[in-house]
C-alpha atoms as a PDB file:
ATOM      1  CA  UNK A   1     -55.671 258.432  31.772  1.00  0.00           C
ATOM      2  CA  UNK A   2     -53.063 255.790  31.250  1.00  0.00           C
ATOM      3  CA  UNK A   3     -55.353 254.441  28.065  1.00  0.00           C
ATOM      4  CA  UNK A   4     -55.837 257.850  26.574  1.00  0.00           C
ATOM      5  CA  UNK A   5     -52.073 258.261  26.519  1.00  0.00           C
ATOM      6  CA  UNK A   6     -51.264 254.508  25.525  1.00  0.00           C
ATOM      7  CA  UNK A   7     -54.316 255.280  22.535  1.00  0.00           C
ATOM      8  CA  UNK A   8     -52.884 258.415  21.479  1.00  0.00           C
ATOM      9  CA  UNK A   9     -49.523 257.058  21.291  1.00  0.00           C
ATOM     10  CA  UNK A  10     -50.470 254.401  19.196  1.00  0.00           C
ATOM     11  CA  UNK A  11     -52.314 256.790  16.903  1.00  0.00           C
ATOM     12  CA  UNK A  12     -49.162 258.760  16.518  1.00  0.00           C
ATOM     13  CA  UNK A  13     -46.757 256.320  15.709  1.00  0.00           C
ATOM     14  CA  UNK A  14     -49.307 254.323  13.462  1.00  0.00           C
ATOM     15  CA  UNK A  15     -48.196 254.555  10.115  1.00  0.00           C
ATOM     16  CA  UNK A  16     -51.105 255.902   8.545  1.00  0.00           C
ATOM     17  CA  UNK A  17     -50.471 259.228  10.336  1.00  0.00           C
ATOM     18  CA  UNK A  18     -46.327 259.025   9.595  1.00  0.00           C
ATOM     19  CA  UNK A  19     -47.891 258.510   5.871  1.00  0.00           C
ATOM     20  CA  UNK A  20     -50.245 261.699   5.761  1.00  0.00           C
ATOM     21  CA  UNK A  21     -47.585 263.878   7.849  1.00  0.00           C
ATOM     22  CA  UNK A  22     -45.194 263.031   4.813  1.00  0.00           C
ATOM     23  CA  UNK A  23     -47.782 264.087   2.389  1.00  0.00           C
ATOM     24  CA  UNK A  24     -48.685 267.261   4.201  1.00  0.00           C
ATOM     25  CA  UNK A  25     -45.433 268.403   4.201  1.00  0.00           C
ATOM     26  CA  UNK A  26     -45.017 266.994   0.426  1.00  0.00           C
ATOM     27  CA  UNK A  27     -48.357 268.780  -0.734  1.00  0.00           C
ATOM     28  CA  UNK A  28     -46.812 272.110   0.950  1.00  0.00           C
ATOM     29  CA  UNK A  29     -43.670 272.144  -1.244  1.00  0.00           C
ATOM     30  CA  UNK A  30     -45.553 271.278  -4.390  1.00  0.00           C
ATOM     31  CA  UNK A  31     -47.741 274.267  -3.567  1.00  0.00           C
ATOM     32  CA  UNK A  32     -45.429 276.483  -3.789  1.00  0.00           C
ATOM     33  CA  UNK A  33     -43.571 274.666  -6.708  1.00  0.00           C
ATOM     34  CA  UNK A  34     -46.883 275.792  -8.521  1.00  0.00           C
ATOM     35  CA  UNK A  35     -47.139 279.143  -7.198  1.00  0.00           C
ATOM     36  CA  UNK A  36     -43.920 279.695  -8.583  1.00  0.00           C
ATOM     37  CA  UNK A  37     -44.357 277.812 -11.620  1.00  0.00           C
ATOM     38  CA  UNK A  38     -47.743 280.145 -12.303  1.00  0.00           C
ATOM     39  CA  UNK A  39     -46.427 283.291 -11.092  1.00  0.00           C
ATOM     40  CA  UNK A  40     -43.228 283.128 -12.903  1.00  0.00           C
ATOM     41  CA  UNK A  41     -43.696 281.554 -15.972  1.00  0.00           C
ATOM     42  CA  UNK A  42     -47.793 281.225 -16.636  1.00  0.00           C
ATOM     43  CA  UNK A  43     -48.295 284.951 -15.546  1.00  0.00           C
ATOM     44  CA  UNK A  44     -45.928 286.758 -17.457  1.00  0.00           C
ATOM     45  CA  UNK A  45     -46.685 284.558 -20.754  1.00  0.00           C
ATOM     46  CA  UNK A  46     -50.409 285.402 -20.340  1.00  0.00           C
ATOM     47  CA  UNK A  47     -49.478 289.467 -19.155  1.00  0.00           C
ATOM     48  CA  UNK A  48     -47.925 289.449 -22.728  1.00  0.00           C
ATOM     49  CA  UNK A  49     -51.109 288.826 -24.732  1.00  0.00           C
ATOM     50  CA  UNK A  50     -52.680 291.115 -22.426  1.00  0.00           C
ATOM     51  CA  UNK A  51     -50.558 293.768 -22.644  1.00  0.00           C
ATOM     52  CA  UNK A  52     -50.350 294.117 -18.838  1.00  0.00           C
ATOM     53  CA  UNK A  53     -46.676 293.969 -17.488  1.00  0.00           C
ATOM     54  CA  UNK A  54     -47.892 291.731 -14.327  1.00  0.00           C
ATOM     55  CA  UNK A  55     -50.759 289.463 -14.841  1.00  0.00           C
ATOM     56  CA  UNK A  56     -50.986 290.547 -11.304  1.00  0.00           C
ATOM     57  CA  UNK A  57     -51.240 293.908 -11.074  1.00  0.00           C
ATOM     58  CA  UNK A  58     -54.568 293.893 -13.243  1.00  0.00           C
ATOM     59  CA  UNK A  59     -56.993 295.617 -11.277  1.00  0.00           C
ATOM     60  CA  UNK A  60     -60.646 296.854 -11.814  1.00  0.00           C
ATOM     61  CA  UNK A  61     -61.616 300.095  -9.999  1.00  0.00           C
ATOM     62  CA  UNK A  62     -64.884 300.336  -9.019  1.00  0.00           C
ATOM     63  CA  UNK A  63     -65.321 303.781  -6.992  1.00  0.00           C
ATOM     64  CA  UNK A  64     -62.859 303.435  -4.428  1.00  0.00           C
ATOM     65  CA  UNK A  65     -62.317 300.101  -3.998  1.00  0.00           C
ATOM     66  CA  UNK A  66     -59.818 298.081  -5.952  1.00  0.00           C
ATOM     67  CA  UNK A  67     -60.692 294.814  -6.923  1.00  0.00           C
ATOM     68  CA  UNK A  68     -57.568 292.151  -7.757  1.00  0.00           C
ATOM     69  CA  UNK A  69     -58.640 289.901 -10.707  1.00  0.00           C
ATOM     70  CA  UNK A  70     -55.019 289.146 -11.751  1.00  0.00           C
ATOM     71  CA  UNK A  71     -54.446 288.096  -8.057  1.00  0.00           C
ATOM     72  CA  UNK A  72     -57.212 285.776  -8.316  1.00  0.00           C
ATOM     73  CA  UNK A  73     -56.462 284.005 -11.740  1.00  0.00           C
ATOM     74  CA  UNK A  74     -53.286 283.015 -10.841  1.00  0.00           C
ATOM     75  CA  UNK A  75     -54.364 282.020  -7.433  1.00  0.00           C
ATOM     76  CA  UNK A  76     -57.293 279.909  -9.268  1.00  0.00           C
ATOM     77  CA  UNK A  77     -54.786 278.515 -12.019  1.00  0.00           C
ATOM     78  CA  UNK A  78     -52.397 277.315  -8.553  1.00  0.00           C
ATOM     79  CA  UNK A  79     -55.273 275.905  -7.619  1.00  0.00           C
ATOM     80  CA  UNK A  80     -56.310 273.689 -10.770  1.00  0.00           C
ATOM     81  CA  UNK A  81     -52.749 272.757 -10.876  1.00  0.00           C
ATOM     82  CA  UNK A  82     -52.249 271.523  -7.849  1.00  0.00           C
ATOM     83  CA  UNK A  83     -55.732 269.763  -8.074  1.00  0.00           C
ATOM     84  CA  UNK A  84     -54.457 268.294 -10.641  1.00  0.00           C
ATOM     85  CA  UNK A  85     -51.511 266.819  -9.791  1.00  0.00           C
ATOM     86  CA  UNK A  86     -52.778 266.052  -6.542  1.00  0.00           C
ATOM     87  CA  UNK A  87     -55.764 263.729  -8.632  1.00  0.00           C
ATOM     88  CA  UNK A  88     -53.385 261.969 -11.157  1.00  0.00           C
ATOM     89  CA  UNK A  89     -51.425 261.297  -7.716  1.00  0.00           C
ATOM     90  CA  UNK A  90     -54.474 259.102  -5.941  1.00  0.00           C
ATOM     91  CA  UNK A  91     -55.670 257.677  -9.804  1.00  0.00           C
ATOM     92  CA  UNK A  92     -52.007 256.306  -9.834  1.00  0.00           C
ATOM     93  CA  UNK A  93     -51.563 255.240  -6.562  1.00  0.00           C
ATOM     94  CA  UNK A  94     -54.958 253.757  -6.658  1.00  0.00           C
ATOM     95  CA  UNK A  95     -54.210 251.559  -9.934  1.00  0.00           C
ATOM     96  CA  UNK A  96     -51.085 250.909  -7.894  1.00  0.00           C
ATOM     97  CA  UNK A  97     -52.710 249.467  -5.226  1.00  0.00           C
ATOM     98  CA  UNK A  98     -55.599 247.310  -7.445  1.00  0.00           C
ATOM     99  CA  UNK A  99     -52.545 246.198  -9.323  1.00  0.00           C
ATOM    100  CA  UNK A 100     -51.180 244.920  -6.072  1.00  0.00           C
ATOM    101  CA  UNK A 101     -54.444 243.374  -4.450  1.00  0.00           C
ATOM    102  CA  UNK A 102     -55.600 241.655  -8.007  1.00  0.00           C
ATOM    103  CA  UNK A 103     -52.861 239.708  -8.315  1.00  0.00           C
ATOM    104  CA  UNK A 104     -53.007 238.233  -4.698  1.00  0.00           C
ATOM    105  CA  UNK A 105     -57.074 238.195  -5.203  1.00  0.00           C
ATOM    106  CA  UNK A 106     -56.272 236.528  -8.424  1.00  0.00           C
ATOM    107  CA  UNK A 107     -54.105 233.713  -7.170  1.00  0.00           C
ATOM    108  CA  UNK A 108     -56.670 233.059  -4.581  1.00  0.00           C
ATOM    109  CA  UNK A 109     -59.388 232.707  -6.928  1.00  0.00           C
ATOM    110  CA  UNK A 110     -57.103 230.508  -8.801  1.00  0.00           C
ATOM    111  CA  UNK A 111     -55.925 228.344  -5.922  1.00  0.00           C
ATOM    112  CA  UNK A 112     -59.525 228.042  -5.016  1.00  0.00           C
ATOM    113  CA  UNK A 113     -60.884 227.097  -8.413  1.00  0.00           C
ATOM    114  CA  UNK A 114     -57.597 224.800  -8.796  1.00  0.00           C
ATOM    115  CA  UNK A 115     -58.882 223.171  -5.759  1.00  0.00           C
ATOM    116  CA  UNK A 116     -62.637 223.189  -6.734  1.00  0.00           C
ATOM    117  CA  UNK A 117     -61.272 221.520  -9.962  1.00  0.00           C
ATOM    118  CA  UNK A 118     -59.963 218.835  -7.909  1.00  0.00           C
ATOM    119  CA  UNK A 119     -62.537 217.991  -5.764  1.00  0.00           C
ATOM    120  CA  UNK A 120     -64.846 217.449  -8.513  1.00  0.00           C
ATOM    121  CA  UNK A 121     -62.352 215.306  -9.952  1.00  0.00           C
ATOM    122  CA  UNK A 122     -62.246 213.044  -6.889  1.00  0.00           C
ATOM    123  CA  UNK A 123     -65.575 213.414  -6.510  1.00  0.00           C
ATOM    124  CA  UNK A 124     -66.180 211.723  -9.945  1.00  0.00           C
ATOM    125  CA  UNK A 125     -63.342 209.184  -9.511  1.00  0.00           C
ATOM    126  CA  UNK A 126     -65.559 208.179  -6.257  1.00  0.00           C
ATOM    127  CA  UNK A 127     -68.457 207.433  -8.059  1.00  0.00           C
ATOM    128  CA  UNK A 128     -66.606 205.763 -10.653  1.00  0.00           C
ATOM    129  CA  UNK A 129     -65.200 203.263  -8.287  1.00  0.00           C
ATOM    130  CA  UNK A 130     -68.516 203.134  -6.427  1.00  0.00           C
ATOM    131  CA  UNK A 131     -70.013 201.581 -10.104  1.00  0.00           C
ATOM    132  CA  UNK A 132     -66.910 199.593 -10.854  1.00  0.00           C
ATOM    133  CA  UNK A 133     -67.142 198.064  -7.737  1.00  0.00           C
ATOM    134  CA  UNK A 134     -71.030 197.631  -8.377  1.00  0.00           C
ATOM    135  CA  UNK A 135     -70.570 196.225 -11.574  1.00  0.00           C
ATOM    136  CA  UNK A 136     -67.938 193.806 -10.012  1.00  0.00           C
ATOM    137  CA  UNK A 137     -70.451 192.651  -7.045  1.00  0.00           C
ATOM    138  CA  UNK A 138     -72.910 192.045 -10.246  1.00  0.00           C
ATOM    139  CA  UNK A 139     -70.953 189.556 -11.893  1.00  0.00           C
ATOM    140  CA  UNK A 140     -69.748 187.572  -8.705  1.00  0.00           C
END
Protein backbone atom coordinates (compact mmCIF):
# COMPACT_ATOMS: atom_id res chain seq x y z
CA UNK A 1 0.00 0.00 0.00
CA UNK A 2 2.82 2.25 1.01
CA UNK A 3 4.08 2.11 -2.94
CA UNK A 4 0.68 2.80 -4.37
CA UNK A 5 0.53 5.93 -2.25
CA UNK A 6 4.35 6.91 -2.68
CA UNK A 7 3.43 6.18 -6.87
CA UNK A 8 0.43 8.16 -6.85
CA UNK A 9 2.01 10.93 -5.11
CA UNK A 10 4.64 11.17 -7.42
CA UNK A 11 2.18 11.14 -10.31
CA UNK A 12 0.44 14.07 -8.78
CA UNK A 13 3.05 16.33 -8.12
CA UNK A 14 4.92 15.40 -11.46
CA UNK A 15 4.84 18.23 -13.56
CA UNK A 16 3.33 16.85 -16.49
CA UNK A 17 0.02 16.57 -14.59
CA UNK A 18 0.51 20.36 -12.83
CA UNK A 19 1.00 21.18 -16.79
CA UNK A 20 -2.34 19.53 -18.16
CA UNK A 21 -4.37 20.66 -14.88
CA UNK A 22 -3.30 24.29 -16.02
CA UNK A 23 -4.48 23.64 -19.46
CA UNK A 24 -7.74 22.08 -18.43
CA UNK A 25 -8.66 24.81 -16.54
CA UNK A 26 -7.15 27.22 -19.43
CA UNK A 27 -9.13 25.27 -22.25
CA UNK A 28 -12.38 25.80 -19.92
CA UNK A 29 -12.16 29.62 -19.92
CA UNK A 30 -11.36 29.82 -23.59
CA UNK A 31 -14.50 27.77 -24.11
CA UNK A 32 -16.55 29.93 -22.92
CA UNK A 33 -14.55 33.00 -24.29
CA UNK A 34 -15.86 31.40 -27.65
CA UNK A 35 -19.25 30.67 -26.64
CA UNK A 36 -19.55 34.13 -25.92
CA UNK A 37 -17.64 35.38 -28.70
CA UNK A 38 -20.18 33.16 -31.15
CA UNK A 39 -23.25 33.76 -29.34
CA UNK A 40 -22.84 37.40 -28.99
CA UNK A 41 -21.23 38.66 -31.81
CA UNK A 42 -21.17 35.67 -34.71
CA UNK A 43 -24.94 34.89 -34.02
CA UNK A 44 -26.54 38.04 -34.20
CA UNK A 45 -24.33 39.16 -37.38
CA UNK A 46 -25.43 35.93 -39.15
CA UNK A 47 -29.45 36.29 -37.56
CA UNK A 48 -29.25 39.60 -39.60
CA UNK A 49 -28.80 38.10 -43.08
CA UNK A 50 -31.24 35.66 -42.04
CA UNK A 51 -33.74 37.69 -40.95
CA UNK A 52 -34.15 35.71 -37.70
CA UNK A 53 -33.78 37.93 -34.50
CA UNK A 54 -31.70 34.98 -32.65
CA UNK A 55 -29.62 32.78 -34.76
CA UNK A 56 -30.79 30.64 -31.96
CA UNK A 57 -34.17 30.53 -31.85
CA UNK A 58 -34.33 29.05 -35.53
CA UNK A 59 -36.26 26.06 -35.27
CA UNK A 60 -37.73 23.46 -37.77
CA UNK A 61 -41.06 21.85 -36.77
CA UNK A 62 -41.55 18.63 -37.83
CA UNK A 63 -45.06 17.35 -36.35
CA UNK A 64 -44.60 17.87 -32.85
CA UNK A 65 -41.25 17.84 -32.25
CA UNK A 66 -39.02 20.87 -32.47
CA UNK A 67 -35.80 20.49 -33.83
CA UNK A 68 -32.92 23.34 -32.79
CA UNK A 69 -30.68 24.00 -35.87
CA UNK A 70 -29.66 27.51 -34.67
CA UNK A 71 -28.65 25.79 -31.33
CA UNK A 72 -26.52 23.52 -33.18
CA UNK A 73 -24.63 25.97 -35.59
CA UNK A 74 -23.45 27.99 -33.06
CA UNK A 75 -22.60 25.09 -30.90
CA UNK A 76 -20.65 23.60 -34.13
CA UNK A 77 -19.03 27.13 -34.98
CA UNK A 78 -17.75 27.02 -30.79
CA UNK A 79 -16.56 24.04 -31.70
CA UNK A 80 -14.35 24.84 -34.93
CA UNK A 81 -13.18 27.75 -33.00
CA UNK A 82 -11.98 26.34 -30.26
CA UNK A 83 -10.45 23.51 -32.47
CA UNK A 84 -8.85 25.92 -33.88
CA UNK A 85 -7.19 27.74 -31.52
CA UNK A 86 -6.58 24.79 -29.60
CA UNK A 87 -4.42 23.39 -33.07
CA UNK A 88 -2.45 26.66 -33.82
CA UNK A 89 -1.73 26.25 -29.89
CA UNK A 90 0.22 22.59 -30.23
CA UNK A 91 1.64 23.73 -34.11
CA UNK A 92 3.26 26.65 -32.07
CA UNK A 93 4.28 25.07 -29.15
CA UNK A 94 5.54 22.25 -31.20
CA UNK A 95 7.85 24.58 -33.51
CA UNK A 96 8.66 25.93 -30.06
CA UNK A 97 9.93 22.98 -28.83
CA UNK A 98 11.94 21.74 -32.35
CA UNK A 99 13.29 25.23 -32.17
CA UNK A 100 14.59 24.40 -28.75
CA UNK A 101 15.88 20.70 -29.32
CA UNK A 102 17.59 21.68 -32.93
CA UNK A 103 19.73 23.96 -31.66
CA UNK A 104 21.11 21.67 -28.81
CA UNK A 105 20.88 18.63 -31.55
CA UNK A 106 22.67 21.02 -33.77
CA UNK A 107 25.60 21.88 -31.56
CA UNK A 108 26.02 18.26 -30.92
CA UNK A 109 26.24 17.36 -34.40
CA UNK A 110 28.63 20.15 -34.68
CA UNK A 111 30.80 19.32 -31.69
CA UNK A 112 30.84 15.84 -33.01
CA UNK A 113 31.77 16.60 -36.59
CA UNK A 114 34.29 19.35 -35.08
CA UNK A 115 35.76 16.46 -33.36
CA UNK A 116 35.51 13.95 -36.30
CA UNK A 117 37.34 16.80 -38.20
CA UNK A 118 40.06 16.51 -35.83
CA UNK A 119 40.68 13.12 -35.56
CA UNK A 120 41.12 12.77 -39.15
CA UNK A 121 43.46 15.49 -38.94
CA UNK A 122 45.66 13.67 -36.42
CA UNK A 123 45.06 10.76 -38.01
CA UNK A 124 46.78 12.11 -41.20
CA UNK A 125 49.49 14.01 -39.28
CA UNK A 126 50.27 10.27 -37.90
CA UNK A 127 50.86 8.88 -41.05
CA UNK A 128 52.71 11.76 -42.15
CA UNK A 129 55.25 11.39 -39.46
CA UNK A 130 55.11 7.61 -39.84
CA UNK A 131 56.64 8.38 -43.74
CA UNK A 132 58.85 11.21 -42.62
CA UNK A 133 60.29 9.14 -40.23
CA UNK A 134 60.47 6.30 -42.99
CA UNK A 135 61.97 8.41 -45.38
CA UNK A 136 64.53 9.50 -42.64
CA UNK A 137 65.45 5.67 -41.67
CA UNK A 138 65.96 5.45 -45.72
CA UNK A 139 68.61 7.82 -46.00
CA UNK A 140 70.60 6.85 -42.74
Amino acid sequence: MKAFIKEFREFITDGNIVDMAIAFIMGGALQVLLKALVDDIFMPIIGIFTGAVSFADIVWKIGPAQIKIGSFISAAITFLLTGLIIFIMVKAMNKARALAGKTNDDQEADEESELDVLQAIRDELAEQNKALAATKADQS
